[in-house]
N, C-alpha and C. Protein backbone atom coordinates (compact mmCIF):
# COMPACT_ATOMS: atom_id res chain seq x y z
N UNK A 1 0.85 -1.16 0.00
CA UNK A 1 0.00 0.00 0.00
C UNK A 1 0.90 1.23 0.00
N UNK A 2 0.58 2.07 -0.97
CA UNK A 2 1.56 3.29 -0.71
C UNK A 2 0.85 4.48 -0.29
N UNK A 3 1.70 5.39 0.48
CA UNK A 3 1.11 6.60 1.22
C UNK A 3 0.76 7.79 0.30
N UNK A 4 -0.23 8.57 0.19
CA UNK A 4 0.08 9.84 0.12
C UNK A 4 1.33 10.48 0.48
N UNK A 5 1.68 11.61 -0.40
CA UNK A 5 2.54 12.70 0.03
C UNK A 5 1.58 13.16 1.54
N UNK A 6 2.74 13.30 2.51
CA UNK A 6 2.22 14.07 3.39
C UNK A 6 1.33 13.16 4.47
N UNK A 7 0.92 11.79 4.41
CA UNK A 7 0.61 10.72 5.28
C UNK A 7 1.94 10.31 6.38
N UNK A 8 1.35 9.50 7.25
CA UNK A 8 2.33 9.06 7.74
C UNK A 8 2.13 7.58 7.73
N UNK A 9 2.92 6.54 7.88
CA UNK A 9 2.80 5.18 8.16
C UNK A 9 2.06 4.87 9.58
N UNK A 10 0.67 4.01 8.55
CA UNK A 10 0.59 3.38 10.13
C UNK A 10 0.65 1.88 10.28
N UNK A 11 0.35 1.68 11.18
CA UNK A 11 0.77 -0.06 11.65
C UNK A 11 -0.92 -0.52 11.97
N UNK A 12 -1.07 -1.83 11.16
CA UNK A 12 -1.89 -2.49 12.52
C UNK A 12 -1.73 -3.96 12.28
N UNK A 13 -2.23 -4.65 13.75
CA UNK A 13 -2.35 -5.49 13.79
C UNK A 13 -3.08 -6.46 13.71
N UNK A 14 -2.78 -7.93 13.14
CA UNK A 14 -3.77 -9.35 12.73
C UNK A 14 -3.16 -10.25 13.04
N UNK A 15 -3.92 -11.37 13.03
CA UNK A 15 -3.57 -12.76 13.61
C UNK A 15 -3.71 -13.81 12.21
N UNK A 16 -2.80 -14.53 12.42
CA UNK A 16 -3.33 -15.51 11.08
C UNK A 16 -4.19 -16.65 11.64
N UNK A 17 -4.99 -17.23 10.90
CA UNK A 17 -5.87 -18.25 11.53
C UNK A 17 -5.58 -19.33 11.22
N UNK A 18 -6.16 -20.64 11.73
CA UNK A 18 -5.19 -22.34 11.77
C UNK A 18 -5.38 -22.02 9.98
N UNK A 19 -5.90 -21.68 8.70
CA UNK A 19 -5.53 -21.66 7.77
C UNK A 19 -4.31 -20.87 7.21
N UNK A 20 -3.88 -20.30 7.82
CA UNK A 20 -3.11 -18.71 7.12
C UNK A 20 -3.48 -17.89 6.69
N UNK A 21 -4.66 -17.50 7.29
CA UNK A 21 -5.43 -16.32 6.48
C UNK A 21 -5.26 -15.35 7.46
N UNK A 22 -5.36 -13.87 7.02
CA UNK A 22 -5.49 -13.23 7.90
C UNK A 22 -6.80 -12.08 7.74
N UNK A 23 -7.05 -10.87 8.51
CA UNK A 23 -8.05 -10.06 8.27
C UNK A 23 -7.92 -8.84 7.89
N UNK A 24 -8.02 -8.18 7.03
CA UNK A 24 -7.47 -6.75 6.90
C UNK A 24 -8.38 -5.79 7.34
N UNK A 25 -7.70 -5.08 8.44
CA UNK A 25 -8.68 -4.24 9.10
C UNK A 25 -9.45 -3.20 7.93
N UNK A 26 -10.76 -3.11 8.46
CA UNK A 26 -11.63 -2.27 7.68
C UNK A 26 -10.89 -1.03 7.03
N UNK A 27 -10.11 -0.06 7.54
CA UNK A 27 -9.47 1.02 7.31
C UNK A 27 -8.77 0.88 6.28
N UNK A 28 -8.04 -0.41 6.13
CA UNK A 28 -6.94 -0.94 4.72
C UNK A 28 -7.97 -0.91 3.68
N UNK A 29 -8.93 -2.11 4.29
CA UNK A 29 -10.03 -2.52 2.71
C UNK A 29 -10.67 -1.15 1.97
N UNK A 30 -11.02 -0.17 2.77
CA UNK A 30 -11.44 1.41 2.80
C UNK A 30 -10.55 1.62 1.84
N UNK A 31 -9.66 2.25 2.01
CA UNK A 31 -8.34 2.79 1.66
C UNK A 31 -7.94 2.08 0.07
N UNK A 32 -8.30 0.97 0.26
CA UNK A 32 -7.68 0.11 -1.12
C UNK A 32 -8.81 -0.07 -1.69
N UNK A 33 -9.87 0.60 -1.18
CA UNK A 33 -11.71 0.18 -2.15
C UNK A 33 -11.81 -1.35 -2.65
N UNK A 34 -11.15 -2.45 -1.30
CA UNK A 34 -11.80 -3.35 -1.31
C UNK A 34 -12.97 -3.77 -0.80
N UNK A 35 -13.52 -4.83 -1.50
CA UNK A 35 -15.05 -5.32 -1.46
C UNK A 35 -14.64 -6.97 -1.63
N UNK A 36 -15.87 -7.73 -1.04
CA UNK A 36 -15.46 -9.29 -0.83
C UNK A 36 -15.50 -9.54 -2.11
N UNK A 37 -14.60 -10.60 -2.09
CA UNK A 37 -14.25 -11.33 -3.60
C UNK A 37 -12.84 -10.78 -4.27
N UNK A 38 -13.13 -9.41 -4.25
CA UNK A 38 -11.86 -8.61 -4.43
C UNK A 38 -10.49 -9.67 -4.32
N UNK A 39 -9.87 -9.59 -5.45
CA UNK A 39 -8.32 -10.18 -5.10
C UNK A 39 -7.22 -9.35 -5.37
N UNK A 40 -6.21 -9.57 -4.90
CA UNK A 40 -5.00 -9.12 -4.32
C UNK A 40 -4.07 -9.53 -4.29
N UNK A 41 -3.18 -8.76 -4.24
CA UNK A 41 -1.62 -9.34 -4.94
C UNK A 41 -0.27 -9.25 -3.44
N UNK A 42 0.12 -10.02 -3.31
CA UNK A 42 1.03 -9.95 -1.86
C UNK A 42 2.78 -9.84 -2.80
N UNK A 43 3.46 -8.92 -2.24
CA UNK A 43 4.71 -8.46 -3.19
C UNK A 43 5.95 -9.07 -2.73
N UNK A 44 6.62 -9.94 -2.57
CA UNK A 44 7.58 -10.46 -1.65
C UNK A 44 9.04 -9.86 -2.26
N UNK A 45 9.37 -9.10 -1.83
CA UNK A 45 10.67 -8.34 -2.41
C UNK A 45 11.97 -7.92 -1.31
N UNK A 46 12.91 -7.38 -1.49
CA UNK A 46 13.77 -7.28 -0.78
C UNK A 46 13.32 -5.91 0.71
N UNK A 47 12.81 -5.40 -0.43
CA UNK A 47 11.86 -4.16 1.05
C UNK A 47 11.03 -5.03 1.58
N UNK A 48 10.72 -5.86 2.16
CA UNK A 48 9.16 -6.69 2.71
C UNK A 48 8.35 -7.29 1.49
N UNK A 49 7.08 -7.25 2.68
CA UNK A 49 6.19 -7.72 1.73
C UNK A 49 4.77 -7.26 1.39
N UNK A 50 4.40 -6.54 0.56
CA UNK A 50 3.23 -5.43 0.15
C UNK A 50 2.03 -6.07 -0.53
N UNK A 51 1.27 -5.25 -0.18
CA UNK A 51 0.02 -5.48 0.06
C UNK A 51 -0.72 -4.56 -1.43
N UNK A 52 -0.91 -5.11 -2.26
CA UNK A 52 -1.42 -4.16 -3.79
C UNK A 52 -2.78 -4.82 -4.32
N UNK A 53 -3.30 -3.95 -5.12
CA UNK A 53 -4.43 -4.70 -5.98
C UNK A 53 -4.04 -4.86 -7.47
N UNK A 54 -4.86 -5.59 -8.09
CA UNK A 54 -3.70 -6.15 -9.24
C UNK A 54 -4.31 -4.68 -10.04
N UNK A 55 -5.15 -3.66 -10.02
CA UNK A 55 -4.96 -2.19 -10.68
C UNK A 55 -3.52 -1.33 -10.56
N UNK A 56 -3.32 -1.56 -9.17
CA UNK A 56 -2.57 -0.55 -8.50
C UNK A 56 -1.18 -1.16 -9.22
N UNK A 57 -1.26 -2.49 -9.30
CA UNK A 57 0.50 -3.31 -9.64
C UNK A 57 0.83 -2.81 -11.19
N UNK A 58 -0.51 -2.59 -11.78
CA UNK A 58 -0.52 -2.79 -13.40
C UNK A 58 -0.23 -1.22 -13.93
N UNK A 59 -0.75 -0.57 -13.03
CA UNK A 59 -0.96 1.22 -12.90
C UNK A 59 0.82 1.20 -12.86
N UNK A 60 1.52 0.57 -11.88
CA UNK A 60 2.75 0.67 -11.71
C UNK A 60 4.03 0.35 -12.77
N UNK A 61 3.27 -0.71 -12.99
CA UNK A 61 4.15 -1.60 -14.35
C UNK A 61 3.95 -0.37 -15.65
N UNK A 62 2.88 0.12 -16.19
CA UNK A 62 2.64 1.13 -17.12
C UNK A 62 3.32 2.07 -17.02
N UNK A 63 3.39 2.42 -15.59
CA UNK A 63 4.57 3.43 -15.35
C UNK A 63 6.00 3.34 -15.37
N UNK A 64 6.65 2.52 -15.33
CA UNK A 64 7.80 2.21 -15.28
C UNK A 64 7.96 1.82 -16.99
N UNK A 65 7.24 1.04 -17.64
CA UNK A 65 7.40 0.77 -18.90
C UNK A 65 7.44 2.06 -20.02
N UNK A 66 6.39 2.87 -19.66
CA UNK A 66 5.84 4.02 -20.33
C UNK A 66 7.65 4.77 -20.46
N UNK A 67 8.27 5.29 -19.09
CA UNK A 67 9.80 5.36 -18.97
C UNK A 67 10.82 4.96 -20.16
N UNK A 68 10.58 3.86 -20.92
CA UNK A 68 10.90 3.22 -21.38
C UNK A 68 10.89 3.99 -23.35
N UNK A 69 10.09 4.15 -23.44
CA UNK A 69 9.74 4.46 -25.01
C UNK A 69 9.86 5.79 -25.13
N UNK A 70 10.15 6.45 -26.04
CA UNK A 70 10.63 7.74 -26.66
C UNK A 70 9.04 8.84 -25.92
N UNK A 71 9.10 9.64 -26.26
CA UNK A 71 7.78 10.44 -26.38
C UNK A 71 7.49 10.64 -27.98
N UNK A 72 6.19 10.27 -28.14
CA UNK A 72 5.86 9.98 -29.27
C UNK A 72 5.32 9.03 -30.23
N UNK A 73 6.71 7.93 -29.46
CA UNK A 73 6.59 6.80 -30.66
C UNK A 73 5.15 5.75 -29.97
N UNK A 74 4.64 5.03 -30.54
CA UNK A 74 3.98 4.25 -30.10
C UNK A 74 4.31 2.39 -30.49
N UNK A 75 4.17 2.03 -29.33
CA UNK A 75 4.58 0.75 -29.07
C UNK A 75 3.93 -0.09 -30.45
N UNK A 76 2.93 -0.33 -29.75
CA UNK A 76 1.65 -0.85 -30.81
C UNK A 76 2.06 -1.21 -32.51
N UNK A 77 2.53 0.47 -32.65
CA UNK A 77 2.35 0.47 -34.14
C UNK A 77 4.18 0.04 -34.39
N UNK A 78 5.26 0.38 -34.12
CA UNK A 78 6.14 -0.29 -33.92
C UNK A 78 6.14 -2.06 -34.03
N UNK A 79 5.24 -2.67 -33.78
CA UNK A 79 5.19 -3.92 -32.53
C UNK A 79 4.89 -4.29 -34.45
N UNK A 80 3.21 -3.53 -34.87
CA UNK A 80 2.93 -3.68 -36.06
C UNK A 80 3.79 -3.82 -37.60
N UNK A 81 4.66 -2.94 -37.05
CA UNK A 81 5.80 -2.56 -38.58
C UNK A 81 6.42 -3.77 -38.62
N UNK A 82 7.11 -4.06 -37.02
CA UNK A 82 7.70 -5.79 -36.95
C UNK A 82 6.71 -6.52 -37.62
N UNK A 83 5.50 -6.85 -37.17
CA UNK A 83 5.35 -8.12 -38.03
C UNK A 83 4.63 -8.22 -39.08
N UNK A 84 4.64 -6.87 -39.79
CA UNK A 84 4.75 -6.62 -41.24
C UNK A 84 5.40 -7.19 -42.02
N UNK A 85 6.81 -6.93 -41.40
CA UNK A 85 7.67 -7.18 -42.43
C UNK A 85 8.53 -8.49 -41.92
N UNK A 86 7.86 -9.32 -40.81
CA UNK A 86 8.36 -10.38 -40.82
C UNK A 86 7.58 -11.48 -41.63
N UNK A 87 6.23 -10.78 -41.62
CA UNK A 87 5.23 -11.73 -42.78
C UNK A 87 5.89 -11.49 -44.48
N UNK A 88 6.39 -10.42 -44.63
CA UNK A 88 6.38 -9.88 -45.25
C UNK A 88 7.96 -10.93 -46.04
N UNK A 89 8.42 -11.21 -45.20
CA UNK A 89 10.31 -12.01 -45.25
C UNK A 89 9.82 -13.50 -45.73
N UNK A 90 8.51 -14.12 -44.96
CA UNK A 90 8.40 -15.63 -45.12
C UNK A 90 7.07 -15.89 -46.71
């Protein structure tokens, strides 16, 4: 879960149950506009381990990728010219 600018970290606490489940206090599910059924993505990385929805992971990935490509060019049609002209070779 990431903070607002200007939030502070808070903590709370849960218990896991004889399955391994645990409960996410109402305030998280709030916060992350979860609803039952809702699924969720657990992040196991060298910082810990985070708590995302698979919007928020994908919102992230777009961002970091987007980084990636010129301003301007578009992926898509690029992606297209390739297999133009790889149809285009056989």
């Amino acid at each position: 879960m990431h903070l607002l600018e200007g939030e502070s970290e808070r903590v709370f606490r849960s218990k896991l149950d004889s399955s391994g489940r645990i409960v996410l206090p109402r305030e998280v599910r709030e916060r992350m506009s979860l609803k039952f059924g809702d699924g969720v993505l657990l992040i196991d990385d060298a910082e810990g381990v985070r708590l995302e929805t698979p919007e928020q992971s994908l919102r992230e990935a777009q961002a970091y990728f987007s980084k990636l490509v010129e301003p301007g060019v578009s992926v898509v049609d690029e992606l297209l010219r390739e297999r133009r002209e790889e149809a285009a070779r056989e």
